[in-house]
N, C-alpha and C. Protein backbone atom coordinates (compact mmCIF):
# COMPACT_ATOMS: atom_id res chain seq x y z
N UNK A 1 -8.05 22.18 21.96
CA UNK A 1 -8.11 23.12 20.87
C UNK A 1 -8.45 22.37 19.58
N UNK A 2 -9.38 22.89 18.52
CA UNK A 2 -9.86 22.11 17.53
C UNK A 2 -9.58 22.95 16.43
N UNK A 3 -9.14 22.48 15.66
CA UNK A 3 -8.53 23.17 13.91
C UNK A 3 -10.05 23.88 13.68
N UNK A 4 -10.92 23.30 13.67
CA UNK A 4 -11.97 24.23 13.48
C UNK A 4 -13.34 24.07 14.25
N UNK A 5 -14.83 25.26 13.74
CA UNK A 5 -15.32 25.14 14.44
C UNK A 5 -16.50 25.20 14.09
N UNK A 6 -17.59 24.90 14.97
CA UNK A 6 -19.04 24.75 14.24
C UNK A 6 -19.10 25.50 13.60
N UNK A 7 -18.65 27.56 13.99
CA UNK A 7 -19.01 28.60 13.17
C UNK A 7 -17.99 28.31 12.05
N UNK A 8 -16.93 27.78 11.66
CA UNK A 8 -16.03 27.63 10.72
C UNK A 8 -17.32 26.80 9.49
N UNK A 9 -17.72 25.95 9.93
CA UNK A 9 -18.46 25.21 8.98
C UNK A 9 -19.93 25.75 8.74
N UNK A 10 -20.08 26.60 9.42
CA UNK A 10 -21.42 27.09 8.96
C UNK A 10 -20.73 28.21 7.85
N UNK A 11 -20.28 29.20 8.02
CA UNK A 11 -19.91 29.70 7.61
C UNK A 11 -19.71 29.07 5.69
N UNK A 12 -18.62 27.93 5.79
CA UNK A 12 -18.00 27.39 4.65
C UNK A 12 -19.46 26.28 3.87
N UNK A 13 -20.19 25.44 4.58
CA UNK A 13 -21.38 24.71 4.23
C UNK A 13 -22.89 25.03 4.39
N UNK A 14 -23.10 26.12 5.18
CA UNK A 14 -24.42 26.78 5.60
C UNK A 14 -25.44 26.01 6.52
N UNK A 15 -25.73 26.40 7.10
CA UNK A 15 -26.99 25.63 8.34
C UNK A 15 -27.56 24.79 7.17
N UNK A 16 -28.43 24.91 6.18
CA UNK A 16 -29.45 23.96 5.99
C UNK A 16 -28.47 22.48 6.09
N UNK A 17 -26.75 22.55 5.14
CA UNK A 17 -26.62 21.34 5.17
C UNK A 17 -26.23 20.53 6.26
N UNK A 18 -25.80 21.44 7.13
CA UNK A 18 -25.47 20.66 8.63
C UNK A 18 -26.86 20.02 9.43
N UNK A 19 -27.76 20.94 9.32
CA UNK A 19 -28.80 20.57 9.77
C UNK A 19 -29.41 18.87 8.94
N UNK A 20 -29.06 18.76 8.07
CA UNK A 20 -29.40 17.72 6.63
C UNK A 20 -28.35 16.21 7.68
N UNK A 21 -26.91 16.87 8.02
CA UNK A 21 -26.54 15.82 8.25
C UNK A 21 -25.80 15.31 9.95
N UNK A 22 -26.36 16.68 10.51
CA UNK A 22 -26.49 16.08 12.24
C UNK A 22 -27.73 15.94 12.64
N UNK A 23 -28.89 16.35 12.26
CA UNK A 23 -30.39 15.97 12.76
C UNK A 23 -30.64 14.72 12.31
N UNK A 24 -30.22 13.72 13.97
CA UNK A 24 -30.34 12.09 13.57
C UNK A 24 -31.73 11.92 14.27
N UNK A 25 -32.31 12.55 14.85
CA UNK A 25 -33.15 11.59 16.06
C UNK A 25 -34.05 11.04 14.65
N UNK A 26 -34.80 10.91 16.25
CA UNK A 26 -36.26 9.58 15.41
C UNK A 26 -37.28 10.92 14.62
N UNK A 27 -37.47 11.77 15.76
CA UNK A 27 -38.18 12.94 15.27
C UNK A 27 -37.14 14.05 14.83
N UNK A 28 -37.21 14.74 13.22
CA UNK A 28 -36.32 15.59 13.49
C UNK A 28 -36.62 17.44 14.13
N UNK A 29 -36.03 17.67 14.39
CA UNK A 29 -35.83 18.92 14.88
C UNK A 29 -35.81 20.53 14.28
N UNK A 30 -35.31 20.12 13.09
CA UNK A 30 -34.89 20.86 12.10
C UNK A 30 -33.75 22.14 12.80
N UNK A 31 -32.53 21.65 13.47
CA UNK A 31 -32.15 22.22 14.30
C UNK A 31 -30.23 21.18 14.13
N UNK A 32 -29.37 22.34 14.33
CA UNK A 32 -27.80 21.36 13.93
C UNK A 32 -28.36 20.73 15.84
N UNK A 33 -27.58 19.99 15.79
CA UNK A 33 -27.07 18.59 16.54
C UNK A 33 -25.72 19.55 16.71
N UNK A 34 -25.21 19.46 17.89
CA UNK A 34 -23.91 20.39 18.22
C UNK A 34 -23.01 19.65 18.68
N UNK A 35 -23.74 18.20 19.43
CA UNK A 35 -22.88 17.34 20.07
C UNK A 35 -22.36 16.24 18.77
N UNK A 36 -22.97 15.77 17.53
CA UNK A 36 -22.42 14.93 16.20
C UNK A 36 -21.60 15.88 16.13
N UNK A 37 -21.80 17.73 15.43
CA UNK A 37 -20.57 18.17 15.04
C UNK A 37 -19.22 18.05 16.30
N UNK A 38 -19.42 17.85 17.61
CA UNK A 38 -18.31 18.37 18.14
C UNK A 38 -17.54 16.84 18.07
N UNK A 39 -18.69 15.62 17.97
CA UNK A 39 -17.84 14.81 17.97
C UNK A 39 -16.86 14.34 16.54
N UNK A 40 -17.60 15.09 15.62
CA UNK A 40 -16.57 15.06 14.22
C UNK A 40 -15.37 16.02 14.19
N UNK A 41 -15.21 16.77 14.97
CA UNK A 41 -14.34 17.75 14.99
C UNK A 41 -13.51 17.14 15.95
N UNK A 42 -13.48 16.34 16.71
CA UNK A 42 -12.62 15.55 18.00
C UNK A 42 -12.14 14.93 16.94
N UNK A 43 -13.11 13.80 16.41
CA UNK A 43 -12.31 12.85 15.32
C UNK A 43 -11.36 13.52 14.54
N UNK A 44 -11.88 14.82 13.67
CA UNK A 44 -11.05 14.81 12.38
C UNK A 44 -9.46 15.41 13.17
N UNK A 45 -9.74 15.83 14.59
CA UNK A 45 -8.28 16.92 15.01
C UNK A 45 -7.32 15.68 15.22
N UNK A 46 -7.91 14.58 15.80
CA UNK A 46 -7.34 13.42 16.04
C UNK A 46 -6.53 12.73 14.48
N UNK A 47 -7.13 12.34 13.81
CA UNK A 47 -7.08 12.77 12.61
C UNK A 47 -5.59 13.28 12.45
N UNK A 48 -6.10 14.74 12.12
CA UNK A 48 -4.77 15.71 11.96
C UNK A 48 -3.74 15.17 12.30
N UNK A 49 -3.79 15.56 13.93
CA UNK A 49 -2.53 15.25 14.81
C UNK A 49 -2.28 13.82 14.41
N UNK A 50 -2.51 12.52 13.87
CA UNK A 50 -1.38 12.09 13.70
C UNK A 50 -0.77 11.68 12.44
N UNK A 51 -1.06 12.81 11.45
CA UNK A 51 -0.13 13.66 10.35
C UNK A 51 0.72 14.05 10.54
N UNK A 52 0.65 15.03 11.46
CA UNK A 52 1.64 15.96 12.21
C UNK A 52 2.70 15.44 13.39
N UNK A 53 3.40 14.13 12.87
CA UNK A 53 4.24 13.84 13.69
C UNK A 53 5.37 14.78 13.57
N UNK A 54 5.76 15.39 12.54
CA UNK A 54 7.40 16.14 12.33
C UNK A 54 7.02 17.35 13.23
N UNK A 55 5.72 17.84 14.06
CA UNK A 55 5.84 18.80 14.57
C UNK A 55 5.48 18.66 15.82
N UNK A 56 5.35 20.06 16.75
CA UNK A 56 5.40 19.45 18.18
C UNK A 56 3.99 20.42 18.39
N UNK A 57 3.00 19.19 19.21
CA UNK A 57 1.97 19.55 19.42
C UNK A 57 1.59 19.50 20.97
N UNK A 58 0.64 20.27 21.37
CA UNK A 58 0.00 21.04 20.40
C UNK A 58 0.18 22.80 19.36
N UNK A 59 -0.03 22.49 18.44
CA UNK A 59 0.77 23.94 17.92
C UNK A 59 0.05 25.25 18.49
N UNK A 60 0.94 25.42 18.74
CA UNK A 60 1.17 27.15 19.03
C UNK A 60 -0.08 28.37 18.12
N UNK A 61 0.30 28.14 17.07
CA UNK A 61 -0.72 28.85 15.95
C UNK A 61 -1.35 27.91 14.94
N UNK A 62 -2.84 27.85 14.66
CA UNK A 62 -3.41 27.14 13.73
C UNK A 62 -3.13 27.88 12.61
N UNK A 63 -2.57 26.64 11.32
CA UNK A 63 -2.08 27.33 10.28
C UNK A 63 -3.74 27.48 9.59
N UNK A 64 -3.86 28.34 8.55
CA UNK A 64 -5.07 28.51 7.58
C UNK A 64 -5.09 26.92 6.93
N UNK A 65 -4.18 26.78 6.44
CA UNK A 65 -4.40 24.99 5.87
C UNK A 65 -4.82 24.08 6.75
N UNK A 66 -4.70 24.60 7.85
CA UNK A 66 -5.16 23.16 9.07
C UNK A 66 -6.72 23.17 8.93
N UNK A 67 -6.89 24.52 9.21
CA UNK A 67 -8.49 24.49 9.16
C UNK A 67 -9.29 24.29 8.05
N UNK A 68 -9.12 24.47 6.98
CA UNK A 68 -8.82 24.24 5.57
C UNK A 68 -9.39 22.80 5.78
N UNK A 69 -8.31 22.24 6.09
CA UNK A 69 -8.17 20.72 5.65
C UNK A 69 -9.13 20.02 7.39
N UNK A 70 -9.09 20.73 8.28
CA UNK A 70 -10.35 20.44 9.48
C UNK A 70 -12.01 20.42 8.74
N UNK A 71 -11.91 21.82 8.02
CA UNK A 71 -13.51 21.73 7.38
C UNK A 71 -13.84 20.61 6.93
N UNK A 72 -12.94 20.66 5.72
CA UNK A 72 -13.33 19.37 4.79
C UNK A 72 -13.30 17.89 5.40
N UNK A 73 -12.32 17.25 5.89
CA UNK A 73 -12.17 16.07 6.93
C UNK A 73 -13.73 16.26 7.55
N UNK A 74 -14.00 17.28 8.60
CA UNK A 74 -15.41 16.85 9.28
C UNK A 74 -16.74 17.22 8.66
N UNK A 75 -16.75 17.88 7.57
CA UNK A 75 -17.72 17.45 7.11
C UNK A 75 -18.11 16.25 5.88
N UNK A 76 -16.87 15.50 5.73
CA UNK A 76 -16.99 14.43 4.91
C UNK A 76 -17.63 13.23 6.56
N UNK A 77 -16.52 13.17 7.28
CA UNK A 77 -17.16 12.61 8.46
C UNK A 77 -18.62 12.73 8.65
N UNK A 78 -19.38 13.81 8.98
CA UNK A 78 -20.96 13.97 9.19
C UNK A 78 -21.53 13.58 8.33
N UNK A 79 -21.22 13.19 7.64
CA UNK A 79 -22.06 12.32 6.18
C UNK A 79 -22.23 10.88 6.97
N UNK A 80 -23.38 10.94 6.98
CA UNK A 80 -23.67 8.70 7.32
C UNK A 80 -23.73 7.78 6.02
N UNK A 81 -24.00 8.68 4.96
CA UNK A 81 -24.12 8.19 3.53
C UNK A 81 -23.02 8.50 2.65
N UNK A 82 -23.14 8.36 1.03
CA UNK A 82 -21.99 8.83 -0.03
C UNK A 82 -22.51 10.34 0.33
N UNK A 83 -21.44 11.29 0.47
CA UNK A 83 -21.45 12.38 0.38
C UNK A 83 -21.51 12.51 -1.39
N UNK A 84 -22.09 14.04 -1.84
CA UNK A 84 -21.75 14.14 -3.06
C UNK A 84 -20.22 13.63 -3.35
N UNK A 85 -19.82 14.20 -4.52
CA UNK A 85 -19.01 14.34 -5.11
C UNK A 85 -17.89 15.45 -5.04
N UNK A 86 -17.88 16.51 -4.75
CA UNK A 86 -17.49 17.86 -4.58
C UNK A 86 -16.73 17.40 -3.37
N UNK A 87 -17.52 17.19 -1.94
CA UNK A 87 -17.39 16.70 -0.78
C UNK A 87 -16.42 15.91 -1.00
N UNK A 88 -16.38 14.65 -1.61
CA UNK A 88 -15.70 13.28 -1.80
C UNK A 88 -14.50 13.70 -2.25
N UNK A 89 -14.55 14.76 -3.05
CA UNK A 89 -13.24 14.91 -4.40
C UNK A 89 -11.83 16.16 -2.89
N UNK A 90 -12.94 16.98 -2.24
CA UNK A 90 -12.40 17.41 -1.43
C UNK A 90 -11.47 17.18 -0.02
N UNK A 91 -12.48 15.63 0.11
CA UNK A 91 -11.71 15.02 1.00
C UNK A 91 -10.58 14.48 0.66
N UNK A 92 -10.50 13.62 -0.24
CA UNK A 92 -9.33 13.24 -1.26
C UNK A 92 -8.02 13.81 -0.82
N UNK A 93 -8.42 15.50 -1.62
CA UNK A 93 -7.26 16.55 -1.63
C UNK A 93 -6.81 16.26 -0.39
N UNK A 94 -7.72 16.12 0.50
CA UNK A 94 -7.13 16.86 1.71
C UNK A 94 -6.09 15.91 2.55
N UNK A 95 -6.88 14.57 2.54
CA UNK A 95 -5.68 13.62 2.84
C UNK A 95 -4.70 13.51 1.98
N UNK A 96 -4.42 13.88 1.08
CA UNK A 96 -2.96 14.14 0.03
C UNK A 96 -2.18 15.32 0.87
N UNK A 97 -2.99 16.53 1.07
CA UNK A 97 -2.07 17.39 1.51
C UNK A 97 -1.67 16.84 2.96
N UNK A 98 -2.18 16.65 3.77
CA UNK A 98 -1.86 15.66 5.31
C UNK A 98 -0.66 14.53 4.54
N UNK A 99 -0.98 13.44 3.87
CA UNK A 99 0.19 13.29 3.48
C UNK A 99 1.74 13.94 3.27
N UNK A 100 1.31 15.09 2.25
CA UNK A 100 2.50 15.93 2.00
C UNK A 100 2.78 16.35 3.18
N UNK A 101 2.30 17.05 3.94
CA UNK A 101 2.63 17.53 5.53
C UNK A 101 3.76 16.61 6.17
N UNK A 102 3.41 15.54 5.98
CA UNK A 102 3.57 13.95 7.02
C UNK A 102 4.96 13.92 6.25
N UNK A 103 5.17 13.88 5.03
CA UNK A 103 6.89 14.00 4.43
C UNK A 103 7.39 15.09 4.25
N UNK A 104 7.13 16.16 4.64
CA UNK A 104 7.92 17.21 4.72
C UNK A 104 7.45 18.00 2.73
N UNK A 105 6.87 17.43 2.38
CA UNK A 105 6.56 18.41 0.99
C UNK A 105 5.78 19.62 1.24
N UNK A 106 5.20 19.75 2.75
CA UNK A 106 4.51 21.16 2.66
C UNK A 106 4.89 21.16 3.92
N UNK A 107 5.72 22.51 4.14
CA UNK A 107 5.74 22.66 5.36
C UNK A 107 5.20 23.65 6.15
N UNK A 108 4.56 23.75 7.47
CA UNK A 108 3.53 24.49 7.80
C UNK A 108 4.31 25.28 8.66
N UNK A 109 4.19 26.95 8.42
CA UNK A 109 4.75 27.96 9.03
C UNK A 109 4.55 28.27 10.32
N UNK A 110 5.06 27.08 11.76
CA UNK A 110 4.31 27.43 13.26
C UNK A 110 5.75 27.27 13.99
N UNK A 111 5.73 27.91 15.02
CA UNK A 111 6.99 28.08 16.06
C UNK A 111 7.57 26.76 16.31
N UNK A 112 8.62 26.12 16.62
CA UNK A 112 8.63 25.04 17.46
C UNK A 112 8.22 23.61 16.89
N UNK A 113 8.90 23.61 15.41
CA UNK A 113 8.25 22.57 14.49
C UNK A 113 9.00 21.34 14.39
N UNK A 114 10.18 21.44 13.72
CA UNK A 114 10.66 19.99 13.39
C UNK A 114 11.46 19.49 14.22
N UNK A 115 11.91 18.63 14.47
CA UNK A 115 12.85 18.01 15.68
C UNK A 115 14.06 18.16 14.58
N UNK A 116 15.13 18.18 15.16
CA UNK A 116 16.97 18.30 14.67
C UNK A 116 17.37 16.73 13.93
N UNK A 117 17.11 16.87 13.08
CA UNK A 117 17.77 15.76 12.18
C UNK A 117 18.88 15.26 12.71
N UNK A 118 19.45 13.39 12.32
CA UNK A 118 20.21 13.08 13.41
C UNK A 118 21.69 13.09 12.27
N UNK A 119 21.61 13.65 11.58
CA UNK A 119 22.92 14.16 10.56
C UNK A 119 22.98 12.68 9.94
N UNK A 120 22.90 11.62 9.60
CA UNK A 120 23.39 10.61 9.04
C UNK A 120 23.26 10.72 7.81
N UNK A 121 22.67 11.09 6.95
CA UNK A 121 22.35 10.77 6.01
C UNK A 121 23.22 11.70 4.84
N UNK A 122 23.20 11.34 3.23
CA UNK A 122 24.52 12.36 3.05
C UNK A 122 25.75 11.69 2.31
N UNK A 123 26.47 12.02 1.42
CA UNK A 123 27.59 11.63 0.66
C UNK A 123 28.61 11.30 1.92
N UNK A 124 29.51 10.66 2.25
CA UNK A 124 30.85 10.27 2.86
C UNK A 124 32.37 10.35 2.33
N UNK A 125 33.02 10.97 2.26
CA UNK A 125 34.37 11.17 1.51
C UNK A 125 35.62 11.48 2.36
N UNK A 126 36.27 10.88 2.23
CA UNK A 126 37.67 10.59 2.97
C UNK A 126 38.89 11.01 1.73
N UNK A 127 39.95 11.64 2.46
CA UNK A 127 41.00 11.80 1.25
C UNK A 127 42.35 11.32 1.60
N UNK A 128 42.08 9.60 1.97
CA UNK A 128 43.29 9.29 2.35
C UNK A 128 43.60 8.40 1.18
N UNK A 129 44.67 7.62 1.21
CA UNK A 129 45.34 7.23 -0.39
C UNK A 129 44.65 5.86 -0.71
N UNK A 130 44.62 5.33 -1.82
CA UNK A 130 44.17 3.79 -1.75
C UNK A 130 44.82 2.81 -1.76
N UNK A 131 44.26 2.00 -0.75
CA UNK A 131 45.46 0.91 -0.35
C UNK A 131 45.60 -0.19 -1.38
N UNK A 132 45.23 0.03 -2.75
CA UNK A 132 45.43 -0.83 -3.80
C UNK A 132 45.81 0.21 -5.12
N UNK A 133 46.30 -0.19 -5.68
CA UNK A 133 47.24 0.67 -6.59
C UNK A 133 47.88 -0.21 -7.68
N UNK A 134 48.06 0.25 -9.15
CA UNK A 134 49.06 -0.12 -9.98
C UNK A 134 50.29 -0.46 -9.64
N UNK A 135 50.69 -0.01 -8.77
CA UNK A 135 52.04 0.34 -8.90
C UNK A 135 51.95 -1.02 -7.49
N UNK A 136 51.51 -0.96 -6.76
CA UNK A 136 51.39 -2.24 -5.70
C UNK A 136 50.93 -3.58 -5.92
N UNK A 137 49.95 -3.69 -6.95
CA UNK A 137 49.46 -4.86 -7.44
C UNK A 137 50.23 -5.38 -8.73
N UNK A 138 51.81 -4.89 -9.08
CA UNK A 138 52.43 -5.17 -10.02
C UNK A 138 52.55 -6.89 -9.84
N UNK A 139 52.14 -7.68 -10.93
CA UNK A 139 52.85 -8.77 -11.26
C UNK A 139 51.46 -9.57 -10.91
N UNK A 140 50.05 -8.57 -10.58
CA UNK A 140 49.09 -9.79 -10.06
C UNK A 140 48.25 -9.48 -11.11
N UNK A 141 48.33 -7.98 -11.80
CA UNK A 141 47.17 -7.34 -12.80
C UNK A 141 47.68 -8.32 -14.24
């Protein structure tokens, strides 16, 4: 299962530019390359998933941010060159939000997500008496 999909990126970037940056041969075609996009979409899910350690994969429901952040990841990938700028500034975001994901600052709304914390962590307080005292340390204070 892949966060997104050729029609996801046509849709969001339009044929001419896919065509601009999967038509590798010697002669071009003027035609997308289906096998570059599928192999950028393997990469970027790969990618993903290992962001997504706090959750259990594979998920159940693709959140809208996954794919979101699938577009952008593979089409910065299909670039062999500097992508613009727009592209560049987008990819950025997107590994920030995968970050945030990865610490728990965004958490993604799917069944079957975080594993059970192992309780350690946390203030400690006991209310038994202290074994040092005024009244016990007379003659040393």
């Amino acid at each position: 299962m892949t966060y997104a999909t050729l029609q996801h990126l046509t849709d969001r970037y339009g044929e001419d530019l896919l065509v601009q940056v999967t038509d590798r041969g010697a002669t071009a075609t003027g035609a997308i390359d289906a096998d570059v996009i599928d192999r950028a979409l393997v990469d970027t899910d790969e990618m993903i998933n290992g962001y997504l350690g706090r959750y259990r994969l594979p998920l159940t429901d693709t959140p809208g941010l996954l794919v979101d952040i699938a577009q952008v990841i593979a089409i910065w990938k299909l670039h062999r060159y500097a992508p613009d700028p727009k592209i560049e500034a987008d990819y950025k975001d997107a590994l920030r939000a995968l970050r945030d994901i990865s610490t728990g600052a965004i958490t993604l709304s799917v069944a079957g997500v975080e594993p059970a914390g192992t309780g350690g962590s946390g203030a400690r307080i006991t209310d038994r008496e202290r074994p040092l005292t005024a009244d016990n340390l007379k003659g040393y204070i």
